[in-house]
Protein backbone atom coordinates (compact mmCIF):
# COMPACT_ATOMS: atom_id res chain seq x y z
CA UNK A 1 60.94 163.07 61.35
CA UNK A 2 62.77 162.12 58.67
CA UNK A 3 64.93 159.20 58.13
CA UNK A 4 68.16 160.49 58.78
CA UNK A 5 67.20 161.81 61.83
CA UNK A 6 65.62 158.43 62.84
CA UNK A 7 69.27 156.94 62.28
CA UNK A 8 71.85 155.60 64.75
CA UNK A 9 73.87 158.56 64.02
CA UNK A 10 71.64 160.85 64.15
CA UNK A 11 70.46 158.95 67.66
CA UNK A 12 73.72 158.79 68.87
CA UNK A 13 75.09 162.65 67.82
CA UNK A 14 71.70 163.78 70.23
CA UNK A 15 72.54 161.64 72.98
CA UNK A 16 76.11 163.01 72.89
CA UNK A 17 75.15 166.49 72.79
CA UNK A 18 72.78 165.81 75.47
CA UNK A 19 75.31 164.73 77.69
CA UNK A 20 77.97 167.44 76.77
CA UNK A 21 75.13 170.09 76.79
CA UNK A 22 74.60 170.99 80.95
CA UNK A 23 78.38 170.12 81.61
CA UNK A 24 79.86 173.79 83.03
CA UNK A 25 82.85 173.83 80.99
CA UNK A 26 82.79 173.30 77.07
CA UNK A 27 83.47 169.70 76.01
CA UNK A 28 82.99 168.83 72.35
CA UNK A 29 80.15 166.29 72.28
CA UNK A 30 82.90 164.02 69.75
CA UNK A 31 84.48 163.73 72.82
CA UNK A 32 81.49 162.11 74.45
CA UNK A 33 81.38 160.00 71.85
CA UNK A 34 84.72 158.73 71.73
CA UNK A 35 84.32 158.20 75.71
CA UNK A 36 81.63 156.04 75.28
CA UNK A 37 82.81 154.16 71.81
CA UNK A 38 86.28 153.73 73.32
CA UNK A 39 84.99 152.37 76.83
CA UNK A 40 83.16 149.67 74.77
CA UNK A 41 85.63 148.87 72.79
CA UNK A 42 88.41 149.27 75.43
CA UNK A 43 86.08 145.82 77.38
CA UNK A 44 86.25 144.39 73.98
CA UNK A 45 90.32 144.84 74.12
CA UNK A 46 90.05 143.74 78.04
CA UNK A 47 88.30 140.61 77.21
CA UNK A 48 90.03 139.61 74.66
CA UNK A 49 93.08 139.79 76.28
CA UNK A 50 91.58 138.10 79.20
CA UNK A 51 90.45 134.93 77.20
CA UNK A 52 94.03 134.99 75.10
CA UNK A 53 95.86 134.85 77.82
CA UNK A 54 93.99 133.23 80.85
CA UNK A 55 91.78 130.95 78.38
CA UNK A 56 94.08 129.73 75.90
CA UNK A 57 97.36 130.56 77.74
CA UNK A 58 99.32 132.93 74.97
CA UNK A 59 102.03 134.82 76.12
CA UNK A 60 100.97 138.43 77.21
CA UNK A 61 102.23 140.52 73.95
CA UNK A 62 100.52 137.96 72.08
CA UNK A 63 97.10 138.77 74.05
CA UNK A 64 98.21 142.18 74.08
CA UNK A 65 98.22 142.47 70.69
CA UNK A 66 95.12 140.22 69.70
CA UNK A 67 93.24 142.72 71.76
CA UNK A 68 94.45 145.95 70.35
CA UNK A 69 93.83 144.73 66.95
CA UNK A 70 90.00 144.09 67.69
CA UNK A 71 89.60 147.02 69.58
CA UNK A 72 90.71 149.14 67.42
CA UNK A 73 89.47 147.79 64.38
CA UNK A 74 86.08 147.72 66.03
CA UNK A 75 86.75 151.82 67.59
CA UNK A 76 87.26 152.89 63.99
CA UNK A 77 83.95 151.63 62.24
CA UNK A 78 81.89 152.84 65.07
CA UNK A 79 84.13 156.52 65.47
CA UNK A 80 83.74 156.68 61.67
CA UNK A 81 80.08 155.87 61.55
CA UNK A 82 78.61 156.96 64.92
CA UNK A 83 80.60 159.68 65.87
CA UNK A 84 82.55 161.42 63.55
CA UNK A 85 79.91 160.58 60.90
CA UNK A 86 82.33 160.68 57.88
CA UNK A 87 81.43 160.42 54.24
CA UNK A 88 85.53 160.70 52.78
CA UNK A 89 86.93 157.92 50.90
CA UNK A 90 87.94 155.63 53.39
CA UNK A 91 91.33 154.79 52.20
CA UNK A 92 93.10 157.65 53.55
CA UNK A 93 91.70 157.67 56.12
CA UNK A 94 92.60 154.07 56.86
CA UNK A 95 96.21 154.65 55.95
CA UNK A 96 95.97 158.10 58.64
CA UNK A 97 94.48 155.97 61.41
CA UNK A 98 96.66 152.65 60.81
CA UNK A 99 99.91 155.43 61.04
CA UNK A 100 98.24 156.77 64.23
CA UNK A 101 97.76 153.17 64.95
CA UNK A 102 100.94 151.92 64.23
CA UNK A 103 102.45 154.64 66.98
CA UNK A 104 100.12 154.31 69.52
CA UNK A 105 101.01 150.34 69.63
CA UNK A 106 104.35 151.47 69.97
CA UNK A 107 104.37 154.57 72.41
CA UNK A 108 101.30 153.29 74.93
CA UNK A 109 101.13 149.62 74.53
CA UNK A 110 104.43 147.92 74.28
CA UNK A 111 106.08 150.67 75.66
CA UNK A 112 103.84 151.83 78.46
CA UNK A 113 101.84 148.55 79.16
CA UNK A 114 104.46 146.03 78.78
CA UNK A 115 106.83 147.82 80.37
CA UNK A 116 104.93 148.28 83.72
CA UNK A 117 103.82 144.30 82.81
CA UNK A 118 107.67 144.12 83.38
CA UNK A 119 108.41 146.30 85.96
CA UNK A 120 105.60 143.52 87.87
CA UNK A 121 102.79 145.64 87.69
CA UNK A 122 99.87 143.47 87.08
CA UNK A 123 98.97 143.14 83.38
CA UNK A 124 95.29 144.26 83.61
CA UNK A 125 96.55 147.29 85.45
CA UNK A 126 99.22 148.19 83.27
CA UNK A 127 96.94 147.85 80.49
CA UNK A 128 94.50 150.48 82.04
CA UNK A 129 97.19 153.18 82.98
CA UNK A 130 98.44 152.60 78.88
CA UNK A 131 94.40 153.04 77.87
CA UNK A 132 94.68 156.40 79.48
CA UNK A 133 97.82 157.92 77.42
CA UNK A 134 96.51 156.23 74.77
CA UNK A 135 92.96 157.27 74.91
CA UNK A 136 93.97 160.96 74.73
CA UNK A 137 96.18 160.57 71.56
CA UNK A 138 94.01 158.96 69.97
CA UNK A 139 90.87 161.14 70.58
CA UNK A 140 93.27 163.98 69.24
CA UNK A 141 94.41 162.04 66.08
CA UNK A 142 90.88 161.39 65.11
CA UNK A 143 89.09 164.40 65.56
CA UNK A 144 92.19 166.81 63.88
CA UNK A 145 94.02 164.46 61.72
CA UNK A 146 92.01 160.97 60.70
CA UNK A 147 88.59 162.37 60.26
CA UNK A 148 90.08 166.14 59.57
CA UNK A 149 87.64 166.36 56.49
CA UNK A 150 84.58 166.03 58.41
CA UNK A 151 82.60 169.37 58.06
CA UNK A 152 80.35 171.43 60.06
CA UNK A 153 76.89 169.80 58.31
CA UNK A 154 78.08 166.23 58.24
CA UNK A 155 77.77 166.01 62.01
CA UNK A 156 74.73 166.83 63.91
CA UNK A 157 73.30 170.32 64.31
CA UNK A 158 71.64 169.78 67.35
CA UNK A 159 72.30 173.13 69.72
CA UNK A 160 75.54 173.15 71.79
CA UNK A 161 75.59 176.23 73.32
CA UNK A 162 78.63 177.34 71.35
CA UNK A 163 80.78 174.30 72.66
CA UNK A 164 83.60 173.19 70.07
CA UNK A 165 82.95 170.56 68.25
């Protein structure tokens, strides 16, 4: 075994294709890995929200935005590293993602989550039912426009049964 295969990548790439692998329908095993990246750092987002606004008593778009910033900052090292497994100069794809970013904050988040937060939906839940919208447009701007340049050969070539990728 080499050393690139003994690599977190490389460890995580098998578990996602593991997991995508007996599923009856084809699902891209990037998509695993963004589900299991994003849920991390979607509790990282949650709990920093949480302490902003229950711990130190900042208004909610404060909290709001405090946790976005972390989670996202924290979703695009490990998306980059783990599961994309990109090599490209990082600035543009920096500049892509804070664009994609930049929307996202203001489609899902203040849009979608503090406008239910306003409508009196309770600001953990209207933070969930934003994640959701959110999750999806941001799993699409990564895999086709952020991390676009990522090759077949740069990600793992573990056996998928001819799922997409």
């Amino acid at each position: 075994m080499s050393a690139s295969d003994r690599s977190a990548a490389a460890r995580f790439a098998a578990f996602c294709v593991a997991v995508t692998r007996p599923l009856p329908v084809a699902v891209p095993p990037s998509f695993a890995g963004y589900a299991v990246i994003n849920g991390f750092t979607f509790a990282v987002d949650l709990a920093v929200l949480t302490l902003a606004r229950t711990g130190f008593g900042l208004p909610l778009p404060v909290g709001v935005t405090l946790g976005y910033l972390s989670a996202f900052g924290l979703g695009f090292a490990l998306n980059r590293t783990l599961n994309f497994r990109s090599h490209a100069p990082l600035g543009g794809q920096t500049l892509r993602y804070a664009a994609a970013v930049g929307v996202n904050y203001l489609v899902f988040i203040l849009g979608v989550g503090a406008g239910l937060a306003a409508l009196g939906v309770e600001y953990h839940l209207s933070r969930l039912l934003a994640g959701i919208g959110e999750a999806v447009f941001m799993y699409c701007v990564l895999r086709w426009i952020v991390f676009a340049d990522v090759r077949e050969g740069t990600r793992s070539t573990a056996a998928t049964r001819g799922q997409p990728r």
